[in-house]
Protein backbone atom coordinates (compact mmCIF):
# COMPACT_ATOMS: atom_id res chain seq x y z
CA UNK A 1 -65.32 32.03 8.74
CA UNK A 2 -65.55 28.46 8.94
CA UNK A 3 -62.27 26.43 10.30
CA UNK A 4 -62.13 24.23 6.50
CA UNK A 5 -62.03 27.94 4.95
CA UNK A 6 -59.54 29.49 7.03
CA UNK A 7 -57.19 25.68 7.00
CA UNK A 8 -57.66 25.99 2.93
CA UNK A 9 -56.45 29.90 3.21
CA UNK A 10 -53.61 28.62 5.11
CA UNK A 11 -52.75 25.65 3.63
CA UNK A 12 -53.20 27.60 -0.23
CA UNK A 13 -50.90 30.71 0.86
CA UNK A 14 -47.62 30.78 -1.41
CA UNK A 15 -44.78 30.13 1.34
CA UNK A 16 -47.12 27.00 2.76
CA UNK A 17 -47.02 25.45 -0.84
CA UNK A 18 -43.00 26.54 -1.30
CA UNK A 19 -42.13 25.27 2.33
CA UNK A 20 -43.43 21.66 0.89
CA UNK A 21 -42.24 21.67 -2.02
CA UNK A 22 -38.69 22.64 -0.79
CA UNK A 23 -38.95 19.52 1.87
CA UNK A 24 -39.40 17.09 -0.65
CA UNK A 25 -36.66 18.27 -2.59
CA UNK A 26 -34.70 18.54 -0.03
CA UNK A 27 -35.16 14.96 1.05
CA UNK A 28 -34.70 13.83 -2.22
CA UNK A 29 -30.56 15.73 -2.66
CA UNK A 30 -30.68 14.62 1.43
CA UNK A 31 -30.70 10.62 -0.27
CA UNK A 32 -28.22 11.61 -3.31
CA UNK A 33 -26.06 13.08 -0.64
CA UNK A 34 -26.04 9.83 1.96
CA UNK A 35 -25.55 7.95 -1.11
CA UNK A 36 -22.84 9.91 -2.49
CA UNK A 37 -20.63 9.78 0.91
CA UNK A 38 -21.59 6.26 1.73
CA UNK A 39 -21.40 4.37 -1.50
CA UNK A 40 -18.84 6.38 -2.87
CA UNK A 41 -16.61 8.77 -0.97
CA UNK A 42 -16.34 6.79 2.48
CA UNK A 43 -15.55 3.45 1.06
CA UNK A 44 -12.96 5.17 -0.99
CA UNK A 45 -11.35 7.30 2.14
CA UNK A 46 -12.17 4.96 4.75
CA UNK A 47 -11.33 1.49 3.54
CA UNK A 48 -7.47 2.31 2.76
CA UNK A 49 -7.34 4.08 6.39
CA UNK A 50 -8.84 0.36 7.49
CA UNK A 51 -6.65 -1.73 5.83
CA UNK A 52 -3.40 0.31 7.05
CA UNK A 53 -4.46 0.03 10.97
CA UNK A 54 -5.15 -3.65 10.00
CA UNK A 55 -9.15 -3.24 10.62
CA UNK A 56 -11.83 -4.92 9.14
CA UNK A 57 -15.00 -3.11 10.59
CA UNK A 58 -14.89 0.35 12.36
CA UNK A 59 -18.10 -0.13 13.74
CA UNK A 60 -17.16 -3.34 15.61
CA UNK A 61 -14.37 -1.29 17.74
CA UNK A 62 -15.95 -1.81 21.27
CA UNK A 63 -13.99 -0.92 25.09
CA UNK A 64 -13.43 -4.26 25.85
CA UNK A 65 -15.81 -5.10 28.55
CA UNK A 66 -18.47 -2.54 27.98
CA UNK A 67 -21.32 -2.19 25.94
CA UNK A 68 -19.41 1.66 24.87
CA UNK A 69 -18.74 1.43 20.74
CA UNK A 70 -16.37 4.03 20.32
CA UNK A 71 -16.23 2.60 16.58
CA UNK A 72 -19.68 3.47 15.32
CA UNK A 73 -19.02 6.81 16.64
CA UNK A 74 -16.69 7.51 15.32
CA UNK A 75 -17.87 5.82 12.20
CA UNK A 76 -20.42 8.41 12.50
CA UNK A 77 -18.33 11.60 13.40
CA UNK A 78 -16.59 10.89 9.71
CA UNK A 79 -19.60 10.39 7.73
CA UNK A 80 -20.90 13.96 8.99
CA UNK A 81 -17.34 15.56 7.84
CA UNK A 82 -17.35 14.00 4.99
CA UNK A 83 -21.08 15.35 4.18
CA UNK A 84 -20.30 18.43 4.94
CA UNK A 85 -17.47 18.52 3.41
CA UNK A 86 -19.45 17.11 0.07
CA UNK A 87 -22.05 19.67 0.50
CA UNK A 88 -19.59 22.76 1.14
CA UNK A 89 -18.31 21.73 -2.22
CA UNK A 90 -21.77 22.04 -3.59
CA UNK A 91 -22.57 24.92 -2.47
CA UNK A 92 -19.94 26.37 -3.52
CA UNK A 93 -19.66 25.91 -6.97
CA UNK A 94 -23.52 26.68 -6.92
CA UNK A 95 -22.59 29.96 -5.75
CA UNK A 96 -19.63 30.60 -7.99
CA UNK A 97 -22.33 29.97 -10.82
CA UNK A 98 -24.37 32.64 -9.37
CA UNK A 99 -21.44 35.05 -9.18
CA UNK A 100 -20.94 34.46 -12.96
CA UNK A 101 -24.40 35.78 -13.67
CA UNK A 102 -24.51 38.87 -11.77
CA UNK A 103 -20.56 39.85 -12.80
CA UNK A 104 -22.50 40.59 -16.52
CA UNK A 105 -23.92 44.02 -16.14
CA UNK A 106 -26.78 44.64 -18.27
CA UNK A 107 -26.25 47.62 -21.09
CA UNK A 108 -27.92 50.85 -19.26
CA UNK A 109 -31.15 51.60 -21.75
CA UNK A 110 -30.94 53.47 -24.07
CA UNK A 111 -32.20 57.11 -23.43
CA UNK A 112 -36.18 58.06 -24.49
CA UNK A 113 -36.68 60.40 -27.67
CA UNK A 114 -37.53 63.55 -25.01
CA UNK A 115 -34.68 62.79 -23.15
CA UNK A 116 -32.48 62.71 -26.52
CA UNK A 117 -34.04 66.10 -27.37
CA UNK A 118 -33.32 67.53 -23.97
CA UNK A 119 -29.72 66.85 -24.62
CA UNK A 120 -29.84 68.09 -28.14
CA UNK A 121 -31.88 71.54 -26.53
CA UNK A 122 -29.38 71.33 -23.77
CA UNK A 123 -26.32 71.47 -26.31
CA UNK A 124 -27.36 74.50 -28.18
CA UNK A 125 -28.24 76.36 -25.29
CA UNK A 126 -24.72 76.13 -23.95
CA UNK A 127 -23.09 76.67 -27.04
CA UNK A 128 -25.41 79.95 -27.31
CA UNK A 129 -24.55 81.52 -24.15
């Protein structure tokens, strides 16, 4: 088999096309996500939190004399709570939606015309002997 043949086999198999569809997608909620905690949910938590340790810029907290910015750090260290935080949320009420859909058991069929005359043969039979 020729290497294009085999590449188009693999590249054509199910999970292959899945697996890139899924990456896109996921880069796409990945950008509503970092857009959500920084336009949104960080300049909402972290500006008060600012303002009452008289701050302007957390980023611009340095060790005075080094190069070491403690500030972006930890500028970064809340962003990632917060996103995971954001996402646990998420997830969550994706999976409470799922619970809701399996909690509705389906009505068991309803039994076949031989099995309804089994029962019926069944019946008399007992009440016989």
């Amino acid at each position: 088999m020729s290497i294009v043949k085999e590449f188009k086999a693999f590249a054509m198999r199910g999970n292959v096309v899945d697996l890139a569809v899924a990456v896109v997608i996921g880069g796409a909620f990945g950008k509503i996500v970092s857009s959500l905690v920084d336009d949104i949910i960080t300049p909402a938590i972290l500006t008060p939190a600012l303002k009452a340790a008289k701050l302007t810029d957390l980023e611009k907290l340095v060790i005075p004399g080094t190069a070491i910015k403690y500030g972006n750090f930890l500028s970064q260290i809340i962003s990632f709570i917060i996103v995971a935080f954001a996402l646990f949320i998420i997830v969550k009420a994706i999976n409470a939606t799922k619970k809701k859909d399996e909690e509705a058991p389906s009505a068991p069929p309803a039994p076949t015309k031989e099995e309804v005359l089994l029962t019926e043969i069944r019946d008399l039979l007992a009440r016989k002997g």
